[in-house]
Protein backbone atom coordinates (compact mmCIF):
# COMPACT_ATOMS: atom_id res chain seq x y z
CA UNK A 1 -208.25 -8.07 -22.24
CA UNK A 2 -205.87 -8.28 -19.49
CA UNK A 3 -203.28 -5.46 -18.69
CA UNK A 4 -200.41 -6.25 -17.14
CA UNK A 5 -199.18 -4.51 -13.89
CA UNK A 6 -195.45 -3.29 -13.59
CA UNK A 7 -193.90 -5.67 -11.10
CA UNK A 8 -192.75 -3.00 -8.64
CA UNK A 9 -196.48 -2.35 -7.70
CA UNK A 10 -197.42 -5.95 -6.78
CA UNK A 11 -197.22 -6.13 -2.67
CA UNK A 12 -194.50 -8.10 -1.00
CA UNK A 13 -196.13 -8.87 1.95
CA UNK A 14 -194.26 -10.51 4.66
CA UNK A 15 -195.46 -11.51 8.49
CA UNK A 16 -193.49 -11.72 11.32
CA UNK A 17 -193.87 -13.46 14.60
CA UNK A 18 -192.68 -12.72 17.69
CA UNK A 19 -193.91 -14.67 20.77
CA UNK A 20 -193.23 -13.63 24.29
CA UNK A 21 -194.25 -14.12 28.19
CA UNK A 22 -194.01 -12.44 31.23
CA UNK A 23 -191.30 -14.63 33.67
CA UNK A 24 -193.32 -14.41 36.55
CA UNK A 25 -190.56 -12.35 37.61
CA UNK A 26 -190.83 -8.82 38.34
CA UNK A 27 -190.39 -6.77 35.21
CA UNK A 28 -188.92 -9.29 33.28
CA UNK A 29 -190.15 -10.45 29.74
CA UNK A 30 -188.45 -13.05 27.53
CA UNK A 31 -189.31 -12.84 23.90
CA UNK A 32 -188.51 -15.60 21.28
CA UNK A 33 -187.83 -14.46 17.64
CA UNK A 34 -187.70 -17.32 14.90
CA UNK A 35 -184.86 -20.05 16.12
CA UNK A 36 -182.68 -17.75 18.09
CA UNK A 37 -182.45 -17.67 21.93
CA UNK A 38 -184.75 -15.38 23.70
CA UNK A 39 -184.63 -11.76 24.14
CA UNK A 40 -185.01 -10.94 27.55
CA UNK A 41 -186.80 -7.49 28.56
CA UNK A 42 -186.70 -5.98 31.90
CA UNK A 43 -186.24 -2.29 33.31
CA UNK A 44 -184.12 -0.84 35.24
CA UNK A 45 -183.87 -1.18 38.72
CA UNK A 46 -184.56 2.64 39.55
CA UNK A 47 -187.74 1.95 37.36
CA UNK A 48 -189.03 -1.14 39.32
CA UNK A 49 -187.00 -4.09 37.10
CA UNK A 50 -184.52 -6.43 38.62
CA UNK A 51 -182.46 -5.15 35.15
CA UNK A 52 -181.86 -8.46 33.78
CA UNK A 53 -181.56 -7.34 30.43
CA UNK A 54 -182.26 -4.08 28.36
CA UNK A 55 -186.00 -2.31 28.37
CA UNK A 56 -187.98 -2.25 25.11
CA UNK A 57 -186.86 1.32 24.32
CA UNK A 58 -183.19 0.56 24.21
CA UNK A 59 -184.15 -2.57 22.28
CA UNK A 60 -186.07 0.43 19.75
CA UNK A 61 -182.91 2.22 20.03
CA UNK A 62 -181.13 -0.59 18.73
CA UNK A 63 -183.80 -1.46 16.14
CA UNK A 64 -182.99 1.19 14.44
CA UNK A 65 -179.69 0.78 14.67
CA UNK A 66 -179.70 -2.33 12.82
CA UNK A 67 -182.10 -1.40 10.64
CA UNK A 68 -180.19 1.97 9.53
CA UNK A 69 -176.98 -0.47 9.05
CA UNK A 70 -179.16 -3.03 6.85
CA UNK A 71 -180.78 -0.30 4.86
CA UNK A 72 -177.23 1.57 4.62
CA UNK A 73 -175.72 -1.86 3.14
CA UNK A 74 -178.75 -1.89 0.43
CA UNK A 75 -178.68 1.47 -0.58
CA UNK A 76 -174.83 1.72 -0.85
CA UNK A 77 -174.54 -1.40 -2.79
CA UNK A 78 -177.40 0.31 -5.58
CA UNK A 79 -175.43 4.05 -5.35
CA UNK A 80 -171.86 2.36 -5.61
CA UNK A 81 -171.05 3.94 -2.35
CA UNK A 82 -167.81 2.39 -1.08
CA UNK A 83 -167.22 2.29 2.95
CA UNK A 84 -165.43 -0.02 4.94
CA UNK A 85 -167.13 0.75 8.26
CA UNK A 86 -170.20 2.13 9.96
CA UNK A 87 -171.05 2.87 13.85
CA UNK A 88 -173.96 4.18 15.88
CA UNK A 89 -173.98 6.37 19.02
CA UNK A 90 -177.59 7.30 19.25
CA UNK A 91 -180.01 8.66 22.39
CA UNK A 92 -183.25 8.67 22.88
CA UNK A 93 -185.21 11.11 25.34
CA UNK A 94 -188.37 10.37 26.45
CA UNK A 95 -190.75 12.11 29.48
CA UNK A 96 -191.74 9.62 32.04
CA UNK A 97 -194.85 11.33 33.13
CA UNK A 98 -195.91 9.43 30.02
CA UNK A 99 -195.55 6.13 30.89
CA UNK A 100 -196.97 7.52 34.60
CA UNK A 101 -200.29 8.15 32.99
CA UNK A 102 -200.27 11.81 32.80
CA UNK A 103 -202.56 13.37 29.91
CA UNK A 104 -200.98 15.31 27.16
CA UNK A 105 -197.56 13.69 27.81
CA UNK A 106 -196.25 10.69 25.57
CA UNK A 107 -195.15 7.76 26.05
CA UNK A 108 -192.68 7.26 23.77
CA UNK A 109 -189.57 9.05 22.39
CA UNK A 110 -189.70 12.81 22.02
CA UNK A 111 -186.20 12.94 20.62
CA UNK A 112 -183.49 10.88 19.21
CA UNK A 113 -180.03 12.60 19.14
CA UNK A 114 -176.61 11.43 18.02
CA UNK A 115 -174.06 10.30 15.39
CA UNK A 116 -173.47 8.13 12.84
CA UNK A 117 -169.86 8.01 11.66
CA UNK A 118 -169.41 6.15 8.33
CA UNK A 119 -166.08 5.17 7.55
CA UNK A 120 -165.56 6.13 3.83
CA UNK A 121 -163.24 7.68 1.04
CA UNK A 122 -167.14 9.32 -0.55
CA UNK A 123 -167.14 13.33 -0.44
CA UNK A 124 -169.65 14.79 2.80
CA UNK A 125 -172.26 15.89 0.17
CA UNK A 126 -171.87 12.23 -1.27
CA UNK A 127 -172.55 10.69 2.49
CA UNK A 128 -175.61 13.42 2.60
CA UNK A 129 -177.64 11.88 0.29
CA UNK A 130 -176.87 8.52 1.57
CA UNK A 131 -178.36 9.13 4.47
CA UNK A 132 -181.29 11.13 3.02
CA UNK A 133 -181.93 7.85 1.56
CA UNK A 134 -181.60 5.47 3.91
CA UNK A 135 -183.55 7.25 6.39
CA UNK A 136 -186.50 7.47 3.30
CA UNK A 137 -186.40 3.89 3.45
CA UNK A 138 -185.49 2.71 6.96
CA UNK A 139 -188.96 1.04 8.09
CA UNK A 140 -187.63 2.25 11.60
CA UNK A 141 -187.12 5.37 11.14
CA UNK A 142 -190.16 5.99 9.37
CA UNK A 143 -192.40 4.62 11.92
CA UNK A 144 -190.51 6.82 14.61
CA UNK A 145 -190.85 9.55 12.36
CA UNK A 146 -194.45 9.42 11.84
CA UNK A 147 -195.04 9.30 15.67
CA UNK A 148 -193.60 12.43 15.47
CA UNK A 149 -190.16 12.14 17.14
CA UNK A 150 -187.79 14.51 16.32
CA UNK A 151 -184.36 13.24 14.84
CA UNK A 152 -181.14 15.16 15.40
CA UNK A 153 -178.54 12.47 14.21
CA UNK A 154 -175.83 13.96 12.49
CA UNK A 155 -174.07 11.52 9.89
CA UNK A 156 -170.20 12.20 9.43
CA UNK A 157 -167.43 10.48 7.09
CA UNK A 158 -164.47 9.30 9.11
């Protein structure tokens, strides 16, 4: 006899593709997501780019940016949370030894600091657990958090 399975256990698997190539041109990258025109990657000039466009950790800054804001939406929409506006001032600190090569150091973030100011008639304690949520369920912010970066992003009602 079959059981059945509670549909909020099945997967919902979904694959996305991103295609890129290196421009031939210094530092620069252009990446092509779905139909829209291509992301283009490049560092800094005091880092060896031609800075032609933003470096992947600013675009990983602004990943989670947007995926806070989509994942805000969601979750306010299921609590009944009313707010008119939302924006993002965030920083992320990383050691460049890292990307250098040198042992022991990382590569990636170490820290994220800064402030997200939600524009809402909800109580502070209200806003709290918003973003206790949201950051529970932001797939970016839970892969950042599992490398280990430490967050100190303080949410505010406006």
């Amino acid at each position: 006899m079959a059981t059945s399975v509670p549909p909020n256990t099945q997967p919902k698997l979904m694959t996305m593709r991103v295609q890129g190539a290196w421009t031939g041109s210094g530092l620069r990258t252009d990446v092509k997501v779905r139909h829209f025109d291509p992301l283009v990657m490049d560092e800094p000039e005091e880092l060896g780019g031609s800075d032609q466009g933003p470096n992947p950790m600013e675009y990983m800054l602004g990943a989670l940016i947007g995926c806070e804001s989509v994942v805000l939406a969601i979750v306010a929409g299921e609590q009944g949370f009313a707010y008119t506006g939302v924006s993002f001032d965030l920083r992320g600190t990383l050691d460049l030894r890292g990307l250098e090569g040198v042992d022991g150091v990382r590569p990636y973030f170490e820290k994220i600091t800064g402030t997200i100011k939600v524009e809402t008639p909800e109580s502070s304690e209200t806003l709290q657990a918003l973003a206790e949520e949201v950051e529970r369920r932001c797939p970016v912010y839970t892969t950042l958090e599992a490398a280990n970066v430490t967050f100190d992003v303080t949410w505010q009602a406006v």
